[in-house]
C-alpha atoms as a PDB file:
ATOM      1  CA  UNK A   1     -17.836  -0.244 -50.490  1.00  0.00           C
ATOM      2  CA  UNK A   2     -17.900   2.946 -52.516  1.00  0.00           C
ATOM      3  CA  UNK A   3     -21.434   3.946 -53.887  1.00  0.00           C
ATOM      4  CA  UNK A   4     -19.720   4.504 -57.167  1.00  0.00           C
ATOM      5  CA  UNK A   5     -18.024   1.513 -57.495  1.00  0.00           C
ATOM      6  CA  UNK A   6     -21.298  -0.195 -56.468  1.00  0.00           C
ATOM      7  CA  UNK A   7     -23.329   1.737 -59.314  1.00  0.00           C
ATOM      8  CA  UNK A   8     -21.128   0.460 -61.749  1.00  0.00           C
ATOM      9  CA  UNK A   9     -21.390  -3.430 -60.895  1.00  0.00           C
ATOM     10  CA  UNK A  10     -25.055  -3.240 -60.419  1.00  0.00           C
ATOM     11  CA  UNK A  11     -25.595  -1.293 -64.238  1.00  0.00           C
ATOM     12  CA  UNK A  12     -22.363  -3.435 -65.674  1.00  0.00           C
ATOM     13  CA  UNK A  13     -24.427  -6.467 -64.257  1.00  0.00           C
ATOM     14  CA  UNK A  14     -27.395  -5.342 -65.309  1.00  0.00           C
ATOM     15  CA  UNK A  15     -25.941  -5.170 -68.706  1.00  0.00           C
ATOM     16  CA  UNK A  16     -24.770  -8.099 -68.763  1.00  0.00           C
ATOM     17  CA  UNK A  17     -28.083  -9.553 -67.459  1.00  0.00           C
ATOM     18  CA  UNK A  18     -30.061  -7.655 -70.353  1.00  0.00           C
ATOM     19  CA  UNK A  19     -27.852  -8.130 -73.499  1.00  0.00           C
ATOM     20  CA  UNK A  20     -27.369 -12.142 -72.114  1.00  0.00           C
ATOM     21  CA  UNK A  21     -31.138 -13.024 -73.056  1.00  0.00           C
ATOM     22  CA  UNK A  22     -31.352 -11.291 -76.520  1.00  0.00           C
ATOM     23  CA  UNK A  23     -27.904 -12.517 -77.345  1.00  0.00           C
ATOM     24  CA  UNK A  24     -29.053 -16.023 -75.937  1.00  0.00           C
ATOM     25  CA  UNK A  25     -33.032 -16.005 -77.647  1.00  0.00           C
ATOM     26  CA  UNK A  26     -31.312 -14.371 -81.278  1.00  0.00           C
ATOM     27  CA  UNK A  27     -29.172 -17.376 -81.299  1.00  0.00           C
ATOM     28  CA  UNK A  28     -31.849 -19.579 -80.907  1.00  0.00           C
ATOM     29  CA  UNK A  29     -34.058 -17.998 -82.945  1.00  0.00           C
ATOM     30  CA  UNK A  30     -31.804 -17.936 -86.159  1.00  0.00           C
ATOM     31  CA  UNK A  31     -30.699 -21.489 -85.529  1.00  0.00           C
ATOM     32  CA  UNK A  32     -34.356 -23.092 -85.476  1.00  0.00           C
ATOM     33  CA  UNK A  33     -36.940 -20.350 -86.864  1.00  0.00           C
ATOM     34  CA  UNK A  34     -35.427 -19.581 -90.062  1.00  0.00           C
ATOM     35  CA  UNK A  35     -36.029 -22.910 -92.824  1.00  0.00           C
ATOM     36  CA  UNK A  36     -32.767 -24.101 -94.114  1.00  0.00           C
ATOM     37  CA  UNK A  37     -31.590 -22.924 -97.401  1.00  0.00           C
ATOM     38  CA  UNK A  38     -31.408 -24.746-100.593  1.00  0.00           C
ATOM     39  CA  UNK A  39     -28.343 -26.021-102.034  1.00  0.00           C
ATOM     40  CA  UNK A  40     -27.137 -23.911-105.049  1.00  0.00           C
ATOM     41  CA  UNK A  41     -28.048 -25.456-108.251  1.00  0.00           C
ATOM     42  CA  UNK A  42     -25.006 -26.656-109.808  1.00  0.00           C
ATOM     43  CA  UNK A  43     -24.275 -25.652-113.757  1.00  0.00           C
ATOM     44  CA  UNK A  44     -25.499 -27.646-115.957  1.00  0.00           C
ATOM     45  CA  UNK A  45     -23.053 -30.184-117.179  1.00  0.00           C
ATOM     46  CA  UNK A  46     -22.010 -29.498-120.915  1.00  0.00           C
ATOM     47  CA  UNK A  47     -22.551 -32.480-123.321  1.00  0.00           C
ATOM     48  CA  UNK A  48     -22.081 -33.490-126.267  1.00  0.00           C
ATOM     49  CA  UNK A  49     -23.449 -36.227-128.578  1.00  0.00           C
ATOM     50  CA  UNK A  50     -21.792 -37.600-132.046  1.00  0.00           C
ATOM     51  CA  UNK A  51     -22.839 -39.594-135.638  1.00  0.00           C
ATOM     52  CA  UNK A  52     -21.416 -40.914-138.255  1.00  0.00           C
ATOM     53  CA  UNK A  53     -22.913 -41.111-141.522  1.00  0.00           C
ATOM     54  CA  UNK A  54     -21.966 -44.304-142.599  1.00  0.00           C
ATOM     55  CA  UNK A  55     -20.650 -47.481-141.079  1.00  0.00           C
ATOM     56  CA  UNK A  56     -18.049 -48.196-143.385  1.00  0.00           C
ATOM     57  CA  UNK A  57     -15.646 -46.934-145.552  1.00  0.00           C
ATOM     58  CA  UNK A  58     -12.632 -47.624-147.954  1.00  0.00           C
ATOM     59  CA  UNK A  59      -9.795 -46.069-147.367  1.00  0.00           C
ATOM     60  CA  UNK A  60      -9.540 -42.185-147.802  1.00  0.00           C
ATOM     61  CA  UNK A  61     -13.022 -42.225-148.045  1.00  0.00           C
ATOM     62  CA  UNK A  62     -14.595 -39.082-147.035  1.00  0.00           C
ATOM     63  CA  UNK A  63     -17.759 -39.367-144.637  1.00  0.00           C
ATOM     64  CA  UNK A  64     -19.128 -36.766-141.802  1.00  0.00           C
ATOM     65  CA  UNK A  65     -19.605 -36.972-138.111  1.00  0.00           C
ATOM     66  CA  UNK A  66     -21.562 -34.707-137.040  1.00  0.00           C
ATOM     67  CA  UNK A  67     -24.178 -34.306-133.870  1.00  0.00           C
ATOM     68  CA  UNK A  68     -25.624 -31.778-131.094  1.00  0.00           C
ATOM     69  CA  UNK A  69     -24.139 -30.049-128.188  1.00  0.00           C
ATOM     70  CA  UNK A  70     -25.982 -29.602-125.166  1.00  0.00           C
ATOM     71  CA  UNK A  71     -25.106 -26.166-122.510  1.00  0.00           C
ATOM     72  CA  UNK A  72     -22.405 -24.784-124.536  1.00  0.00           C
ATOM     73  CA  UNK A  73     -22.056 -21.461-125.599  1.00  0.00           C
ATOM     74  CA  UNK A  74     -22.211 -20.907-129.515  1.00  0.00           C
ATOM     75  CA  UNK A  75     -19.283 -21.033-131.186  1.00  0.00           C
ATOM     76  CA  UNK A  76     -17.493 -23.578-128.798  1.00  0.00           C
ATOM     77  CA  UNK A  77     -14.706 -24.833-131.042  1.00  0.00           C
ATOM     78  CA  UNK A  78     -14.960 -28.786-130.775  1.00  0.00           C
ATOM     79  CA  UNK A  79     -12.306 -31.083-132.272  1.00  0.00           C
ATOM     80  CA  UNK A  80     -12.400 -34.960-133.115  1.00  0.00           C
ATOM     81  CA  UNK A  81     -10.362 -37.151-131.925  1.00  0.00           C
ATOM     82  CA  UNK A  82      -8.931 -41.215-132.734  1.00  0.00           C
ATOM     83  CA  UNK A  83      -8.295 -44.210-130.365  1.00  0.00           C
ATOM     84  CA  UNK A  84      -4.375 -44.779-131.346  1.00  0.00           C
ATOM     85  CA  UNK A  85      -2.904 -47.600-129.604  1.00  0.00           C
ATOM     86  CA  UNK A  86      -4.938 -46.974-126.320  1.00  0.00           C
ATOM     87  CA  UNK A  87      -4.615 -43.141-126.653  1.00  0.00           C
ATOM     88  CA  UNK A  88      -6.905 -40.493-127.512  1.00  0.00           C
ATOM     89  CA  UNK A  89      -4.985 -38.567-130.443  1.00  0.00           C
ATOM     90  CA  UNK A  90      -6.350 -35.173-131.646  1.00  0.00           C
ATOM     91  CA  UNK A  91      -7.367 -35.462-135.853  1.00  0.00           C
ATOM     92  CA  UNK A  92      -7.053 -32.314-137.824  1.00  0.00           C
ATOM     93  CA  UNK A  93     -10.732 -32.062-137.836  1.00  0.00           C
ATOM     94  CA  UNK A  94     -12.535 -28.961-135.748  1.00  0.00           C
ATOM     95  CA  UNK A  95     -14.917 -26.509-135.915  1.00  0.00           C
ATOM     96  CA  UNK A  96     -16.786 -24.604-134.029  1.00  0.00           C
ATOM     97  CA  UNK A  97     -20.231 -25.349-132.960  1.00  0.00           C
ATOM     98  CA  UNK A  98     -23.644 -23.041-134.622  1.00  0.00           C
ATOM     99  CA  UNK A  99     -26.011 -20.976-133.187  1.00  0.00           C
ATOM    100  CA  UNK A 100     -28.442 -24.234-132.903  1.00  0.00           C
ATOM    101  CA  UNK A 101     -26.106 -26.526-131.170  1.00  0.00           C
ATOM    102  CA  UNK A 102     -24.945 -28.458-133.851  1.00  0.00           C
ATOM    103  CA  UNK A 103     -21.482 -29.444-135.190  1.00  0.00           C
ATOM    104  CA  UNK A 104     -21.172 -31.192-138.753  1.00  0.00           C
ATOM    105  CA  UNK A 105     -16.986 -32.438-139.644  1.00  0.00           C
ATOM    106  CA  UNK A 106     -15.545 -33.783-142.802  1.00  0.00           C
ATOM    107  CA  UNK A 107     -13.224 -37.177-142.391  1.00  0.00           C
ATOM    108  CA  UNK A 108     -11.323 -39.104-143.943  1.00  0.00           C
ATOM    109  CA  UNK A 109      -9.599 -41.824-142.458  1.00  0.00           C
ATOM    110  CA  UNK A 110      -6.703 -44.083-143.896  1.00  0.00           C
ATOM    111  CA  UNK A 111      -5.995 -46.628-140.592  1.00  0.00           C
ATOM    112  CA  UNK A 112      -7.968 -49.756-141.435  1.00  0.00           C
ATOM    113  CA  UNK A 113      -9.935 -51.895-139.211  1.00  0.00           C
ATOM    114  CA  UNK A 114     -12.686 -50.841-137.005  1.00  0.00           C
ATOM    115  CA  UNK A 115     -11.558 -46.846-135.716  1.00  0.00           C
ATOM    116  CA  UNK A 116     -13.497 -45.321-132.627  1.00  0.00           C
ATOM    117  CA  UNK A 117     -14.285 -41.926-132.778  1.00  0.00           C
ATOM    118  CA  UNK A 118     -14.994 -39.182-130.186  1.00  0.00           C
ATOM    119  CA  UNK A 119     -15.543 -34.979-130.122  1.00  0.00           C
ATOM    120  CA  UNK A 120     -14.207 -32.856-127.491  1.00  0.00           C
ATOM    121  CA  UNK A 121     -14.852 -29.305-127.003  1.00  0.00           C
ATOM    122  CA  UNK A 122     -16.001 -26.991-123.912  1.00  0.00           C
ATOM    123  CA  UNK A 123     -15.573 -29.497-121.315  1.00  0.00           C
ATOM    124  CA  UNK A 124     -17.565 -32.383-122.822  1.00  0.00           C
ATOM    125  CA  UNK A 125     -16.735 -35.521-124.322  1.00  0.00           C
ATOM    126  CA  UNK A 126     -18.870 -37.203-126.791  1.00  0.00           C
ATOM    127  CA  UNK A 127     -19.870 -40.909-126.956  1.00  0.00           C
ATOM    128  CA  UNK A 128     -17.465 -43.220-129.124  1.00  0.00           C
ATOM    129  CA  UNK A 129     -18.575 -43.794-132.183  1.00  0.00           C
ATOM    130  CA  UNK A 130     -17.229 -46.891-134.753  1.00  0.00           C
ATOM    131  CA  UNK A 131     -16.396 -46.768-138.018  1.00  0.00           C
ATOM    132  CA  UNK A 132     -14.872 -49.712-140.283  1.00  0.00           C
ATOM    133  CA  UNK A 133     -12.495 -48.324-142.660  1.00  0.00           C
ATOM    134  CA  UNK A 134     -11.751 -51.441-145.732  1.00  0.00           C
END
């Protein structure tokens, strides 16, 4: 055989024989020495929570709903809504929240009967909230 050709399998063999270990004992070692990473804390879900002032009202009465957000920004514009034959229906009634997380809105409200009321805004949906209107 040629004493070139030789040379050359014995370092290509030798190559492979050296970088085969480290390639072998790095896999190993970044598989089962390093401790597994934690998850990446999710953003906090935005909330909101909502009030009425009173529990009943006549007709075209007015009355506020008003309550606190929780991980919104400032000035996240939030906007009531009505339970309308099965369906949420946006009011005329939004504002946008204040520097301390709070939210404050007029209503008046002429369906009568027992109305449920929610606030959306900035992701969030508020509890239901009841009001009898006479």
């Amino acid at each position: 055989m040629n004493p070139a050709l030789t040379r050359a399998l014995t370092l290509g063999a030798g190559l492979l024989l050296v970088t085969s270990p480290l390639a072998a004992a790095s896999a190993l070692a970044s598989s089962s020495d390093t401790p597994p990473r934690p998850a990446a804390q999710a953003a906090p879900r935005p909330a909101l929570h909502a009030k009425t002032t009173v529990n009943s009202v006549r007709s075209w009465q007015q009355f506020r709903v008003h309550g606190t957000d929780r991980h919104l920004r400032a000035g996240t514009r939030v906007t009531l809504q009505q339970l309308q034959h099965n369906k949420w229906v946006s009011l005329p009634a939004q504002m946008n929240t204040s520097h301390t997380h709070t939210y404050n809105l007029r209503v008046m409200l002429g369906m009568k009967g027992v109305n449920k009321l929610r606030v959306i805004g900035g992701g969030a949906t508020s509890n239901v909230v009841q009001i009898n209107v006479r």
